[in-house]
N, C-alpha and C. Protein backbone atom coordinates (compact mmCIF):
# COMPACT_ATOMS: atom_id res chain seq x y z
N UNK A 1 0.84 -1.16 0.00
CA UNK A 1 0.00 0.00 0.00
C UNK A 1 0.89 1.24 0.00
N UNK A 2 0.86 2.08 -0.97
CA UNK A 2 1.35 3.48 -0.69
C UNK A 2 0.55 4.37 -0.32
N UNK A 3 1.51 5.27 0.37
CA UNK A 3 0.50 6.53 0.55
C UNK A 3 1.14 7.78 0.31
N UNK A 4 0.01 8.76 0.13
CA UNK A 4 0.09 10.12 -0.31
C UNK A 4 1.92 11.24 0.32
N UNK A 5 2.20 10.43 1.25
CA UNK A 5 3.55 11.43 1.69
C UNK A 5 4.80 10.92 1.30
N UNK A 6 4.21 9.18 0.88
CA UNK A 6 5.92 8.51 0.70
C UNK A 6 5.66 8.32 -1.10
N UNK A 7 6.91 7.67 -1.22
CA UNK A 7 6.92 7.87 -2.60
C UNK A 7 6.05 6.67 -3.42
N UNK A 8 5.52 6.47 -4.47
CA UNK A 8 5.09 5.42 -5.33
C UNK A 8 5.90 5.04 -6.49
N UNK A 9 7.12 5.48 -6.34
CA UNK A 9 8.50 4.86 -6.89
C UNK A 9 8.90 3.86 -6.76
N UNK A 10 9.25 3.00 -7.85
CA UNK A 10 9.83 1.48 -8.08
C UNK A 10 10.75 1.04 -7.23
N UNK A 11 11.67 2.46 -7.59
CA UNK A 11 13.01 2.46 -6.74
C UNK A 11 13.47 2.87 -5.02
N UNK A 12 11.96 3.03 -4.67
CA UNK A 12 12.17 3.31 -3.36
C UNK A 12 12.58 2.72 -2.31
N UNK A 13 13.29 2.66 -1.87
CA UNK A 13 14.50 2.11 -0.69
C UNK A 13 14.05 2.06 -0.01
N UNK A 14 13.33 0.51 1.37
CA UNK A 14 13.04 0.70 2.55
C UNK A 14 13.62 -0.47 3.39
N UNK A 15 14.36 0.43 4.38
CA UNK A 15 15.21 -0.32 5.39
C UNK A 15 14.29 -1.13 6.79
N UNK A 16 13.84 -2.14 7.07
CA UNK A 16 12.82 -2.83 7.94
C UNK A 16 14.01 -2.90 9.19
N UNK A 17 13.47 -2.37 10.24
CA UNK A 17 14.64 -2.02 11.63
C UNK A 17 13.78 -3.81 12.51
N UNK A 18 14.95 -4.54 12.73
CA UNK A 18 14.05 -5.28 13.98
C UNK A 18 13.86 -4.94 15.60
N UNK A 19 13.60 -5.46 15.86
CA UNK A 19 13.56 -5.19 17.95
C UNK A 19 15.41 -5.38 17.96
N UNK A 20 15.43 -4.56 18.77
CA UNK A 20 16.42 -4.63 19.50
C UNK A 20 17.93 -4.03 18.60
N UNK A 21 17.39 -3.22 17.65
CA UNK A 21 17.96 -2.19 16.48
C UNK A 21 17.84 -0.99 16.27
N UNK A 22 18.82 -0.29 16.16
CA UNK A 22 18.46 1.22 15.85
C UNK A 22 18.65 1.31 14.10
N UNK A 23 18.68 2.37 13.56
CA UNK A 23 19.19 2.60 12.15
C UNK A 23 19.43 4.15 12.23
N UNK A 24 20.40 4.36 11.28
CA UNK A 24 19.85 5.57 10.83
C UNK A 24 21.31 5.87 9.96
N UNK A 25 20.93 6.47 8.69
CA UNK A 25 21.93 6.58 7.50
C UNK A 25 21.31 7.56 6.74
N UNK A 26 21.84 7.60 5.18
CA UNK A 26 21.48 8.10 4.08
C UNK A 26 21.17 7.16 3.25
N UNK A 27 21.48 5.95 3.21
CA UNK A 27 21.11 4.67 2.24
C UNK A 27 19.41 4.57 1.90
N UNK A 28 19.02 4.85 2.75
CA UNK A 28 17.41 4.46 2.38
C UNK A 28 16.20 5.67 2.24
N UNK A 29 15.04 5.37 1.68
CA UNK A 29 14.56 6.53 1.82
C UNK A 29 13.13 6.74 2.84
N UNK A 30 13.16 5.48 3.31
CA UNK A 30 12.28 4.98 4.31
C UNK A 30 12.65 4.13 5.03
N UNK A 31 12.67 4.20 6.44
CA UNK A 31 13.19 3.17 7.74
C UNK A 31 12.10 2.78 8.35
N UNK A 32 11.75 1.68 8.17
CA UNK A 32 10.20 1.45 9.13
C UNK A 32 10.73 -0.21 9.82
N UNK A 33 9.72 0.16 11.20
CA UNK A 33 9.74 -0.84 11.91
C UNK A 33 8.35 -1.72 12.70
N UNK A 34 8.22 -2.79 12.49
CA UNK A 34 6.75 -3.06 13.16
C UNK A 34 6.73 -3.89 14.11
N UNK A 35 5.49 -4.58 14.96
CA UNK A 35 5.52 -4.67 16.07
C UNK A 35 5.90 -4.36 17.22
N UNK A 36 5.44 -2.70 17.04
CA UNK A 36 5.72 -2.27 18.52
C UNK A 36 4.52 -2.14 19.48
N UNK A 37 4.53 -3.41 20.13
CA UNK A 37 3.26 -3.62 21.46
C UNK A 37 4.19 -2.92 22.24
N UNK A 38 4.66 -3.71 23.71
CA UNK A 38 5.08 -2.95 24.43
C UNK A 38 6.67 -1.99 24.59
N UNK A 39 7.16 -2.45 23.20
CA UNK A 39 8.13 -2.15 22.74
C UNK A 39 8.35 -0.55 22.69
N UNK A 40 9.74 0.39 22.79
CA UNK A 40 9.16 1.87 22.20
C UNK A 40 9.79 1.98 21.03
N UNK A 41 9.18 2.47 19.38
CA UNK A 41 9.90 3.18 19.04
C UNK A 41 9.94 4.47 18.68
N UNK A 42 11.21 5.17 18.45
CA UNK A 42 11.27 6.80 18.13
C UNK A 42 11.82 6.87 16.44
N UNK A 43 11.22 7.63 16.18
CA UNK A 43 11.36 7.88 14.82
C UNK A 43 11.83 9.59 14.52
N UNK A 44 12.84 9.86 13.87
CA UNK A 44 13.37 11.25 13.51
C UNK A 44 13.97 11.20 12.58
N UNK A 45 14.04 12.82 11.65
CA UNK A 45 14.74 12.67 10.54
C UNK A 45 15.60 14.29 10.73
N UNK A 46 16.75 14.30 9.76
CA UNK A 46 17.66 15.55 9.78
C UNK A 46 18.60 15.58 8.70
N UNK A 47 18.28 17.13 7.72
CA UNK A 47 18.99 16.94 6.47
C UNK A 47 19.06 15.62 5.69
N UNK A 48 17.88 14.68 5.84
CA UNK A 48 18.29 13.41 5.16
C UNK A 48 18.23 12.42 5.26
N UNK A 49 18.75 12.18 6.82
CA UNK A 49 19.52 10.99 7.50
C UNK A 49 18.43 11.40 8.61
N UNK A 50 17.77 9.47 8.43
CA UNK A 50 17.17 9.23 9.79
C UNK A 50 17.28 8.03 10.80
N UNK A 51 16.38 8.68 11.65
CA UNK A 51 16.84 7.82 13.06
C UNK A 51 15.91 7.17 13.81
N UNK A 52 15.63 5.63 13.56
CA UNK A 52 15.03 4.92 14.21
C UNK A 52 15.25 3.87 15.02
N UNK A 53 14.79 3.59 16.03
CA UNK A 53 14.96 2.76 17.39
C UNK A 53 13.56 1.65 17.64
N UNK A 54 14.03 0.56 17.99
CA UNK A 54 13.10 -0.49 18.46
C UNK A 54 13.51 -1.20 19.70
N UNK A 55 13.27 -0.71 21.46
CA UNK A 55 13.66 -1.77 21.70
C UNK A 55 12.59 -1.88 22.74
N UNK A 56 12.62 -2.93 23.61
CA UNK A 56 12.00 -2.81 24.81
C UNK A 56 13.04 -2.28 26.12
N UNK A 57 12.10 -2.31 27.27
CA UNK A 57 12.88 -1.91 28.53
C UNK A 57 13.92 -0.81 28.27
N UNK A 58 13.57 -0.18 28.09
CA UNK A 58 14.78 1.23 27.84
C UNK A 58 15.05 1.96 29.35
N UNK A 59 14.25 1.64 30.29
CA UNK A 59 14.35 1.85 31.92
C UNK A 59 15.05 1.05 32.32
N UNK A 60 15.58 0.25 31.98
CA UNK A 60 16.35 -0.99 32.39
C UNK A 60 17.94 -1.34 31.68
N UNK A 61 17.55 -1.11 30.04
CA UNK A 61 18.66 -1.10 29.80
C UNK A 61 18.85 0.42 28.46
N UNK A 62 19.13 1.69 29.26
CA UNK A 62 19.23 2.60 27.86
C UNK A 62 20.22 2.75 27.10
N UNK A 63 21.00 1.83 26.89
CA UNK A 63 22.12 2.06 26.68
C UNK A 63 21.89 2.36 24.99
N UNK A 64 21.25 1.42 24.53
CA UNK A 64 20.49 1.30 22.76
C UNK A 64 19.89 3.11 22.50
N UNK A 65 19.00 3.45 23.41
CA UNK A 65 18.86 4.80 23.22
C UNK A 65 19.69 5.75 23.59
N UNK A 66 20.59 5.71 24.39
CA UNK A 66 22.07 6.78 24.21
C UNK A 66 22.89 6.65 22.91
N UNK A 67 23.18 5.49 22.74
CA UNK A 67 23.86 5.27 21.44
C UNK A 67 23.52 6.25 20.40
N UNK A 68 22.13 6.09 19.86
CA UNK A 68 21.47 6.37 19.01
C UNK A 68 21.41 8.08 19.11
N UNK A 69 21.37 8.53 20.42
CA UNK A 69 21.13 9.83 20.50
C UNK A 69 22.38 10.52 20.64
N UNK A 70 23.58 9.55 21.22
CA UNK A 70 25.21 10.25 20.92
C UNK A 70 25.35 10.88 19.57
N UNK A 71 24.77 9.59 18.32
CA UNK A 71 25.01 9.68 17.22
C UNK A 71 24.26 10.77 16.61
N UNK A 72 23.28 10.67 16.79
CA UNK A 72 22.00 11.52 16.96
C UNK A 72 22.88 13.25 16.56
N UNK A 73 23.62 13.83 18.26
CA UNK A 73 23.54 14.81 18.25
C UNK A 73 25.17 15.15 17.75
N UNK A 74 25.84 14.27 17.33
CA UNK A 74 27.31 14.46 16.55
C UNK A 74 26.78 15.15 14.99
N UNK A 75 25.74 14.87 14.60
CA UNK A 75 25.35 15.11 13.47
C UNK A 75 24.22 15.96 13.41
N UNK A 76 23.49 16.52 14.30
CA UNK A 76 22.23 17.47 13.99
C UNK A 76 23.14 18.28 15.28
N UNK A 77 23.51 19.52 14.67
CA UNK A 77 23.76 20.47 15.83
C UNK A 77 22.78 21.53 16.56
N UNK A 78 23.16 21.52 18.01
CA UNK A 78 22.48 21.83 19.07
C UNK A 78 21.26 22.90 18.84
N UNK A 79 21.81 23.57 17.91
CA UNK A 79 20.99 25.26 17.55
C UNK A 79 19.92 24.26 17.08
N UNK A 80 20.02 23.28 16.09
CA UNK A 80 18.73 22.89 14.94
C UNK A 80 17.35 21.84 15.85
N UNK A 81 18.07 21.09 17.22
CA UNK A 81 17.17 20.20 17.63
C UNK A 81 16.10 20.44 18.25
N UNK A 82 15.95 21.84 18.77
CA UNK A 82 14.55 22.05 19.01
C UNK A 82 13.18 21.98 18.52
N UNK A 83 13.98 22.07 17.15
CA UNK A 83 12.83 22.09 15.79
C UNK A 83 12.36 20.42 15.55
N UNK A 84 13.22 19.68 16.09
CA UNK A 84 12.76 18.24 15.76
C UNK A 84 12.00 17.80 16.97
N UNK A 85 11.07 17.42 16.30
CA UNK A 85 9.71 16.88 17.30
C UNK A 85 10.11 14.74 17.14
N UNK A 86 10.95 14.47 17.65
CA UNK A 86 10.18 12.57 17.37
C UNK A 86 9.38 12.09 17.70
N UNK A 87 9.14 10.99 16.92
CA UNK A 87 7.44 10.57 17.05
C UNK A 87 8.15 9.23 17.83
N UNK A 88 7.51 9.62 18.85
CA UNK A 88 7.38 8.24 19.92
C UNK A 88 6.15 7.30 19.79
N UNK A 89 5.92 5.72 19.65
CA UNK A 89 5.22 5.11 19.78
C UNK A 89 5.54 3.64 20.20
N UNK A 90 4.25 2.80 20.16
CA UNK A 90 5.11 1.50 21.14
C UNK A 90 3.99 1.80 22.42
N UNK A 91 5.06 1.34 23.62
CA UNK A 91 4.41 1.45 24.62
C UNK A 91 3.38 1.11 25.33
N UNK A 92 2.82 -0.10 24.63
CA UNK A 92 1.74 -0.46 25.00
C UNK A 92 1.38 -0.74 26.79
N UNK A 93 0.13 -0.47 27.13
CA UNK A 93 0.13 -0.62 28.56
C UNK A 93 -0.31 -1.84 28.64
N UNK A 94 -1.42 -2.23 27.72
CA UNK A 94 -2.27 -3.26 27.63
C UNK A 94 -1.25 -4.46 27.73
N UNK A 95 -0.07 -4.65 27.17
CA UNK A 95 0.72 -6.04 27.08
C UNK A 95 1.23 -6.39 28.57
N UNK A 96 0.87 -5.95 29.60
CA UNK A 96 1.27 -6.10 30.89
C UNK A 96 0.50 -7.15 31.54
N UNK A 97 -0.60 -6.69 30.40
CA UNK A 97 -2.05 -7.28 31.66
C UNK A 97 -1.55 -8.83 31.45
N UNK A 98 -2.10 -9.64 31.98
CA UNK A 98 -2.20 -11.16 32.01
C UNK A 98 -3.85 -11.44 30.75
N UNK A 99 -3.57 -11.30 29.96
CA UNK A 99 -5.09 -11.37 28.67
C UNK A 99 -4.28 -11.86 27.30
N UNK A 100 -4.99 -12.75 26.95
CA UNK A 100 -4.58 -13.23 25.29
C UNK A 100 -3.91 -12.12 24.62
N UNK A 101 -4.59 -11.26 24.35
CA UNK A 101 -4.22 -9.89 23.63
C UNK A 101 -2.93 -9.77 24.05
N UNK A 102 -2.23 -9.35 25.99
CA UNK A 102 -1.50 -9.56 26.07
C UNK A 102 -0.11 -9.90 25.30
N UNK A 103 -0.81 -11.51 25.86
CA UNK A 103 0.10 -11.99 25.48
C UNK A 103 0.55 -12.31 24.07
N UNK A 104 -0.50 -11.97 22.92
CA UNK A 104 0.48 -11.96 21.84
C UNK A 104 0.85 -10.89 21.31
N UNK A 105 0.57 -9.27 22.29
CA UNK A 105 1.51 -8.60 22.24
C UNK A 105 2.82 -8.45 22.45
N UNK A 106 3.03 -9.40 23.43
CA UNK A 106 4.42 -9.45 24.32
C UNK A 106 4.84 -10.83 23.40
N UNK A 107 4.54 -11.34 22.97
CA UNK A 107 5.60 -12.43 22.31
C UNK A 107 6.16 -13.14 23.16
N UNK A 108 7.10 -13.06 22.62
CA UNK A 108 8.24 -14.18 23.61
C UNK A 108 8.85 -13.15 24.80
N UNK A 109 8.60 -12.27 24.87
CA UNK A 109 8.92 -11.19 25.43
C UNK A 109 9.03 -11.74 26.78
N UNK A 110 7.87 -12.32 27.25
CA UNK A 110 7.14 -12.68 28.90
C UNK A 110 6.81 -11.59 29.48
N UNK A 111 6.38 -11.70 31.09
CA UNK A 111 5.49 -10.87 31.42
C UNK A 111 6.23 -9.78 31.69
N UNK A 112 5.18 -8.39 31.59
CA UNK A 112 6.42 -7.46 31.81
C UNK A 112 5.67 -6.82 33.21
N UNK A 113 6.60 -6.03 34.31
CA UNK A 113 6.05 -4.98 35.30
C UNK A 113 4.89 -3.94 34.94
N UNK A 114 4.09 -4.03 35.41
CA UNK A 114 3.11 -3.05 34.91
C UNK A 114 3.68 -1.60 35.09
N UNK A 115 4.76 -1.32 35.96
CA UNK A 115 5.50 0.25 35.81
C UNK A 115 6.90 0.13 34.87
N UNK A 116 6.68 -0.83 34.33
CA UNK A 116 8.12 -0.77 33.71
C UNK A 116 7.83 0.34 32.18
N UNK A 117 6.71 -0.56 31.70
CA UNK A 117 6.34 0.30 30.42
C UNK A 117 6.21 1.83 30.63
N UNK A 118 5.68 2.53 31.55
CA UNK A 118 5.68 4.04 32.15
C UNK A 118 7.04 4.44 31.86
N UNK A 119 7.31 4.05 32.78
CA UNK A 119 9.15 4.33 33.18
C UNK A 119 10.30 4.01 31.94
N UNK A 120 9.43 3.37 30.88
CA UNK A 120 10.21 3.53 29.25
C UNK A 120 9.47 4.95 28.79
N UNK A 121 8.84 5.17 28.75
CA UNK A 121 8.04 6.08 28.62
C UNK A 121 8.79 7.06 28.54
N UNK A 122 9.05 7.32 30.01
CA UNK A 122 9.43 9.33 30.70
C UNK A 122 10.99 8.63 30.15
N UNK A 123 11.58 7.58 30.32
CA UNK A 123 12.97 7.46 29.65
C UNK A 123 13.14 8.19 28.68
N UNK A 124 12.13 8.11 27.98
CA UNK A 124 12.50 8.37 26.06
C UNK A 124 12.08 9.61 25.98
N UNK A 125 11.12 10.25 26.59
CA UNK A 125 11.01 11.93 26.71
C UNK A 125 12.34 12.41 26.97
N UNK A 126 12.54 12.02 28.35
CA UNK A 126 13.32 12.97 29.28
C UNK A 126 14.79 12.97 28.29
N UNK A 127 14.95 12.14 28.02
CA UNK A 127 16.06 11.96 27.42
C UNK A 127 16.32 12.84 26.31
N UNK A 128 15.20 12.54 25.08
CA UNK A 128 15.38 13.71 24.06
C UNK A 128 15.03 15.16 24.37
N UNK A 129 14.72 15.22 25.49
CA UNK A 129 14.50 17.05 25.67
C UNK A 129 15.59 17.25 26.06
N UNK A 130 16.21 15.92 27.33
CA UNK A 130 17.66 16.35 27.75
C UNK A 130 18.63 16.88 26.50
N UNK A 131 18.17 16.25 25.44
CA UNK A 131 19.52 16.44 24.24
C UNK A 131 19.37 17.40 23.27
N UNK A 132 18.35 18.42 24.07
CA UNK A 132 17.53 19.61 23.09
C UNK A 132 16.59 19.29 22.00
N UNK A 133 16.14 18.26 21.59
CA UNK A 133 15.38 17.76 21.09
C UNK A 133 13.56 18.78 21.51
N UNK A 134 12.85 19.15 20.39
CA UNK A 134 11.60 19.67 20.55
C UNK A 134 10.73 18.48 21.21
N UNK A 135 9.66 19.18 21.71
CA UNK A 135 8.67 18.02 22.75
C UNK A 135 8.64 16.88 21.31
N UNK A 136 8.72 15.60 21.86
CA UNK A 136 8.29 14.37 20.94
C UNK A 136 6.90 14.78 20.57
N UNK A 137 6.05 13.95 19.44
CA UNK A 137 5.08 13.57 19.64
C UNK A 137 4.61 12.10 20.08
N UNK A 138 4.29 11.90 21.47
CA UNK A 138 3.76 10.98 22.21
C UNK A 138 2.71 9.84 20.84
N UNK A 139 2.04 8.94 20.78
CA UNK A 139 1.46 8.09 20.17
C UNK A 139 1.83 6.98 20.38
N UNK A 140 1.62 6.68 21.76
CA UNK A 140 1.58 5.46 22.34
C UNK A 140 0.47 4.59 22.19
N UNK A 141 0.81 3.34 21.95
CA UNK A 141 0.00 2.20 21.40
C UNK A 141 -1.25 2.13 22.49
N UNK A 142 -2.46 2.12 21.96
CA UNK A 142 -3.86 1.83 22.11
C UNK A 142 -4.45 0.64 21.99
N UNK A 143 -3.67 -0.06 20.85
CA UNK A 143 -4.48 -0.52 20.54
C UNK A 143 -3.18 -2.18 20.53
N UNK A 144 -3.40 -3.48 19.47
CA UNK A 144 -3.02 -4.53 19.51
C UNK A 144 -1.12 -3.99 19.38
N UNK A 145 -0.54 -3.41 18.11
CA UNK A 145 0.70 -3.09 17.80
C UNK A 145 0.86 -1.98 17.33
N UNK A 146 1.80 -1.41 16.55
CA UNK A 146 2.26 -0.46 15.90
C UNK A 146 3.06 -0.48 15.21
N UNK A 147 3.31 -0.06 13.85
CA UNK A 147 4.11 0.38 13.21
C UNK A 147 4.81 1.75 12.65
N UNK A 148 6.24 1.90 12.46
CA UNK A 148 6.85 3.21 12.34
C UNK A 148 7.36 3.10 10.79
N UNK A 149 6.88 4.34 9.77
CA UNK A 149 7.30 4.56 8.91
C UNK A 149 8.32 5.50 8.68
N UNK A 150 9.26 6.20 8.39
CA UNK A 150 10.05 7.28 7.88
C UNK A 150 10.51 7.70 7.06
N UNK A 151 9.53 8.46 6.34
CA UNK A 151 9.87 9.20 5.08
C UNK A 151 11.01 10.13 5.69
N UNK A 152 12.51 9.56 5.31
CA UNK A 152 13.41 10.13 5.55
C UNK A 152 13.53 11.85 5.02
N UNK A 153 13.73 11.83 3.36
CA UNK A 153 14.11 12.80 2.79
C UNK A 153 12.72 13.96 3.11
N UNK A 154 11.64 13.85 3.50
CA UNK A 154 10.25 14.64 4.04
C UNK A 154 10.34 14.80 5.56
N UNK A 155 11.10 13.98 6.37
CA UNK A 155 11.13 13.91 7.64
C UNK A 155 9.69 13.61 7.75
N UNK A 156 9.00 12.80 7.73
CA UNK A 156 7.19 12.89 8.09
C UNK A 156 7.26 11.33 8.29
N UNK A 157 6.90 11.03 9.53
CA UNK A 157 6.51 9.49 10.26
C UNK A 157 5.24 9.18 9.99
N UNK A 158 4.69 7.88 9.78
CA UNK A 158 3.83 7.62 9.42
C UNK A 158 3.51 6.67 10.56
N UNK A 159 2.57 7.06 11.40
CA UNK A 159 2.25 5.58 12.34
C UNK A 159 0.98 4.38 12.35
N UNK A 160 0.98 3.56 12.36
CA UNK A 160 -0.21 2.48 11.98
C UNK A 160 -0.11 2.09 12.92
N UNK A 161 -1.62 1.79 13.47
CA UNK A 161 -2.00 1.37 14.81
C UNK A 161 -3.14 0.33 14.38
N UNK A 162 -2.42 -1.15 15.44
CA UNK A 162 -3.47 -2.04 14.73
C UNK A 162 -4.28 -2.63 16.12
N UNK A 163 -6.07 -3.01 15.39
CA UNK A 163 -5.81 -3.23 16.53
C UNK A 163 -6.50 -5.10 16.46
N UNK A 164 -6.69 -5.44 18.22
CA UNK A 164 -7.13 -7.22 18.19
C UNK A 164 -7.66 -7.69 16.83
N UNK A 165 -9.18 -6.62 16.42
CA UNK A 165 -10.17 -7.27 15.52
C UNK A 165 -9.24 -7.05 13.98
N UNK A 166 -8.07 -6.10 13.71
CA UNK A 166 -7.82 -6.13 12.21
C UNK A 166 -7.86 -4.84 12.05
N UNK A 167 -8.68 -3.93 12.73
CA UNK A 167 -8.67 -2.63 11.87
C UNK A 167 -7.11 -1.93 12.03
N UNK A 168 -7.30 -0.77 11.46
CA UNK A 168 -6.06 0.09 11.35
C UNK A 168 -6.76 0.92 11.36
N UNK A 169 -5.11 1.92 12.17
CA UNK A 169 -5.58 3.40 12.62
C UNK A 169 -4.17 3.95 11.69
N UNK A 170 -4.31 4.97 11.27
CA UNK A 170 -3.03 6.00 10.48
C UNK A 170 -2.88 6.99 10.27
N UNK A 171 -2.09 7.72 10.96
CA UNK A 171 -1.56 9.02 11.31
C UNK A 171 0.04 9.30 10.71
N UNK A 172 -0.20 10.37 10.29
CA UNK A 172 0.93 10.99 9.26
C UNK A 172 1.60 12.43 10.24
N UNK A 173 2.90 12.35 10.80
CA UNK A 173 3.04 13.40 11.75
C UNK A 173 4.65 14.04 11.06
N UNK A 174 4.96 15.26 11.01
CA UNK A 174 6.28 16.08 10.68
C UNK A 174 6.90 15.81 11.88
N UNK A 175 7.83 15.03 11.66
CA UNK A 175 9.13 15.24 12.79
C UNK A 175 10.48 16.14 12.96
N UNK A 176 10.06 17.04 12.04
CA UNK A 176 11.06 18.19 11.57
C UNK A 176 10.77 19.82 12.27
């Protein structure tokens, strides 16, 4: 399926990020990543080159999101990051509960703390405001999963929100 912000080009380049991966280059012209239940990811773009993250527990272990944001701010200088808004999503609260849904949100994942997912949460804020980064846009999962698109060279995230019964939800947000 294409849509109206990314390209309907033959040649369009898209890099698929898994759990527990960041990306971010000039090689592609879209970085997308899916299944994010309770997972977070952040999605940003700059002059070009973008920057996406998939992991879980980022309260536990941030080391995957410093990386990403060292790299992050070696290359977008300090004056320009206010202007970048990332689109945060993921996060699901629902994959905590003990419910089918749950659990095939969480995968192999197993059970998670019901404050752990929060506390990834304010991680991934606090962090990019710490690094001058503009307020994220929040779009935390509602619903069964999520997926992150990134029209790199537009900077514009595309998020799909799916939910138990099949439907889809889709929101098109500027991370620039």
């Amino acid at each position: 399926m294409r849509h109206r912000n990314f390209s309907n080009s033959d040649s369009w380049k898209v890099h698929e990020v898994p759990m527990y991966k960041s990306a971010n280059g000039l090689a592609f012209d879209e970085i997308s990543t899916t299944g994010l239940g309770p997972c977070i990811g952040i999605a940003f773009a700059f002059e070009g080159v973008g920057y996406l993250l998939h992991e879980p527990s980022l309260s536990q272990n941030p080391e995957p999101l410093e990386k990403l944001l060292e790299y992050a701010c070696r290359n977008i200088p300090a004056s320009e990051r206010a202007a970048i808004r990332p689109v945060l999503a993921g996060g699901a609260l629902n994959c905590a509960e003990d419910t089918e849904m749950a659990r095939d949100c969480r995968g192999d994942h197993g059970p998670l703390p019901n404050d752990e997912i929060p506390k990834d949460r304010r991680v991934c804020v606090e962090s990019l405001i710490a690094k001058g980064f503009g307020t994220p846009h929040e779009r935390w999962c509602l619903g069964q999963s999520q997926s992150l698109h990134l029209d790199v060279k537009r900077s514009w995230v595309r998020v799909v929100t799916e939910s138990a019964d099949g439907e889809s939800v889709e929101e098109e947000l500027f991370a620039r």
